[in-house]
Protein backbone atom coordinates (compact mmCIF):
# COMPACT_ATOMS: atom_id res chain seq x y z
CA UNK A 1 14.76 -5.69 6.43
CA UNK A 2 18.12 -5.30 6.04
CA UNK A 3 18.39 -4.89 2.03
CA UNK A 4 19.62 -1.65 0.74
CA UNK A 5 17.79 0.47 -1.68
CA UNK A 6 18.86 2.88 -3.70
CA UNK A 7 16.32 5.49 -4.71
CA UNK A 8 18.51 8.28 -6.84
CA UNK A 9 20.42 6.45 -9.45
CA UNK A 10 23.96 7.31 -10.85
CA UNK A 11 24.53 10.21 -8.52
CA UNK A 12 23.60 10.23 -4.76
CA UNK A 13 24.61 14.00 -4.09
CA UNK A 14 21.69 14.81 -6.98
CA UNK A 15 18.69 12.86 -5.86
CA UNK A 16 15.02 13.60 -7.51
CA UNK A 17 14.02 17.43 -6.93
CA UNK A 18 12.15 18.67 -4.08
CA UNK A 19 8.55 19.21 -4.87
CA UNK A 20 7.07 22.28 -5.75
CA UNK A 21 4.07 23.39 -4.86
CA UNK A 22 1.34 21.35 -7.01
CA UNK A 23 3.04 18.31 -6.34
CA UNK A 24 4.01 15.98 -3.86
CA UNK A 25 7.01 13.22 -3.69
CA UNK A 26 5.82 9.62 -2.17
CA UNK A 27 7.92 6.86 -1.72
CA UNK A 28 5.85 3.93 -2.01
CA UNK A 29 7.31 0.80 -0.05
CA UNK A 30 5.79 -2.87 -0.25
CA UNK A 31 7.27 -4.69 2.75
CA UNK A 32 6.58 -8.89 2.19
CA UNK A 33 6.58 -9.96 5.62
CA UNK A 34 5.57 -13.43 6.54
CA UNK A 35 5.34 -12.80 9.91
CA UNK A 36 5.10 -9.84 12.41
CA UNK A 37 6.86 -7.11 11.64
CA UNK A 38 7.30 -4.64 15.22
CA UNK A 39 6.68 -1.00 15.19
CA UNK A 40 10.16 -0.16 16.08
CA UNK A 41 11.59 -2.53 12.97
CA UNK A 42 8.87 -0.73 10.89
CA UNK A 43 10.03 3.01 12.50
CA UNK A 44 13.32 2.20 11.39
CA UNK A 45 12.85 1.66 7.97
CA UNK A 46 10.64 4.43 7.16
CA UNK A 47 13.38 6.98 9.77
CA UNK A 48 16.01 5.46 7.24
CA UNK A 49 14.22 7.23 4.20
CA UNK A 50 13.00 10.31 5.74
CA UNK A 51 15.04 11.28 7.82
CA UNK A 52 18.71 10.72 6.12
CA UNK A 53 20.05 12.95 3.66
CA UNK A 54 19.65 13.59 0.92
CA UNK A 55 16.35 11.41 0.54
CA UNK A 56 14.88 13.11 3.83
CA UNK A 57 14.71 16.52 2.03
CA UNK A 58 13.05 15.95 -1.06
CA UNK A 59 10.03 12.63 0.37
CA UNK A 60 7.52 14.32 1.21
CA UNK A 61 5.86 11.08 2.68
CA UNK A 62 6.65 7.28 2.72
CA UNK A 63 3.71 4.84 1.92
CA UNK A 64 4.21 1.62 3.82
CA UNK A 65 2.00 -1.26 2.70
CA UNK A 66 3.21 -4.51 4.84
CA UNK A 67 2.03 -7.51 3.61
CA UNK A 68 1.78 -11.17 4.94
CA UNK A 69 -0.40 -11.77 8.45
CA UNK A 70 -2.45 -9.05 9.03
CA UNK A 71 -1.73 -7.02 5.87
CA UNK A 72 -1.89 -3.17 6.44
CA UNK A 73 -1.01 0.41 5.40
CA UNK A 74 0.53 3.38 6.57
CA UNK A 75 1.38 7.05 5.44
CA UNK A 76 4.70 8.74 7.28
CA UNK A 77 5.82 11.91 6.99
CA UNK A 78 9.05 13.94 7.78
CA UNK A 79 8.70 15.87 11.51
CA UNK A 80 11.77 18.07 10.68
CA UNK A 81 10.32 20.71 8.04
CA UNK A 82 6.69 21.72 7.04
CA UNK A 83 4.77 19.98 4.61
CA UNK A 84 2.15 22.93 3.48
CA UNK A 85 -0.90 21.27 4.00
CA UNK A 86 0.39 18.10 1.64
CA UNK A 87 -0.06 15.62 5.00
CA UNK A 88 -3.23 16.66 4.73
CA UNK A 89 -4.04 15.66 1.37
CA UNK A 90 -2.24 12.68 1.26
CA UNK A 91 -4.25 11.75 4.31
CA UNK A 92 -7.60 12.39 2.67
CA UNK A 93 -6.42 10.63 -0.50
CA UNK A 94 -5.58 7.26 1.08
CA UNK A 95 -7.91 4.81 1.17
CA UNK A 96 -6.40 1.78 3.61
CA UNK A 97 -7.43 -1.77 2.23
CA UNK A 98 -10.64 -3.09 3.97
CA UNK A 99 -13.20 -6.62 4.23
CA UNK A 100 -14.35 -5.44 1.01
CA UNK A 101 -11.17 -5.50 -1.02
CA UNK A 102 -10.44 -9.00 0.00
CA UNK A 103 -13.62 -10.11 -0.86
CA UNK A 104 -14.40 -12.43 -4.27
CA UNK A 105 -17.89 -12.92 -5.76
CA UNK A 106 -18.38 -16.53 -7.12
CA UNK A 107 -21.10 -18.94 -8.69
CA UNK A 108 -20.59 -22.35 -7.38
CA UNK A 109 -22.39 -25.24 -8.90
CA UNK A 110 -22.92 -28.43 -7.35
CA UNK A 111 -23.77 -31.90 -10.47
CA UNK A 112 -26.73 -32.10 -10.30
CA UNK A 113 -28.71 -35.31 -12.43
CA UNK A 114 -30.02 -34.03 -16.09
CA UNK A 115 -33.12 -35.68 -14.58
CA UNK A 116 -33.68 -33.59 -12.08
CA UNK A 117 -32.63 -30.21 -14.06
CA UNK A 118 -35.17 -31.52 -16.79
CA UNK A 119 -37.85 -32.37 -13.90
CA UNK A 120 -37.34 -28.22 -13.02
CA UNK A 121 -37.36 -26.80 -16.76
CA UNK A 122 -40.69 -28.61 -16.94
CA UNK A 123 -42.58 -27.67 -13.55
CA UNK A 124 -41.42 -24.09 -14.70
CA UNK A 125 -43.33 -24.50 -18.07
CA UNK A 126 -46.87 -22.94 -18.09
């Protein structure tokens, strides 16, 4: 939590450009956490991005995906200046992980005697 990023390269006063209409800047942040991570630690590290300058004018949103006990995902967006409907399609765009996504399909076979799979083979023959 307390590692520093830094999003803009060479020159902080010049970050990425603020998006224009048919697009929309996301920062995308995997947190590893083994534990629990608290609401407030988590509302402190997304407020860090959008709300500082100059990263707060040009992120349109801030993807959080924490990871570890009780994986989850969450979209945040800047409160200080309007978003022209992009909220909006960012919200109807993501797709939180559920059951389904954790799930794995597998054949399992048990040894079984080549007696007994030849004693099936034949009661299957006409």
């Amino acid at each position: 939590m307390k590692k520093g990023v830094y999003l803009f390269g060479d020159e902080p006063e010049n970050p990425f450009q603020p998006s224009v209409e048919d697009e929309i800047n996301v920062l995308a942040i995997t947190a590893y956490h083994a534990g629990h991570i608290s609401q407030k630690e988590e509302a402190d590290l997304v407020a860090g991005y959008l709300n500082e300058s100059p990263a707060g004018e040009v992120l349109d949103a801030v993807a959080l995906y924490v990871t570890g006990q009780g994986s989850y995902e969450r979209l945040y967006f800047p409160k200080h200046r309007p978003l022209h409907k992009k909220d909006l399609i960012l919200r109807s765009l993501h797709k939180p992980e559920d059951v389904e996504d954790h799930s794995r399909v597998g054949l399992q076979r048990f040894p079984r005697p080549l007696e007994e799979v030849f004693a099936e083979f034949q009661a299957e023959e006409p």
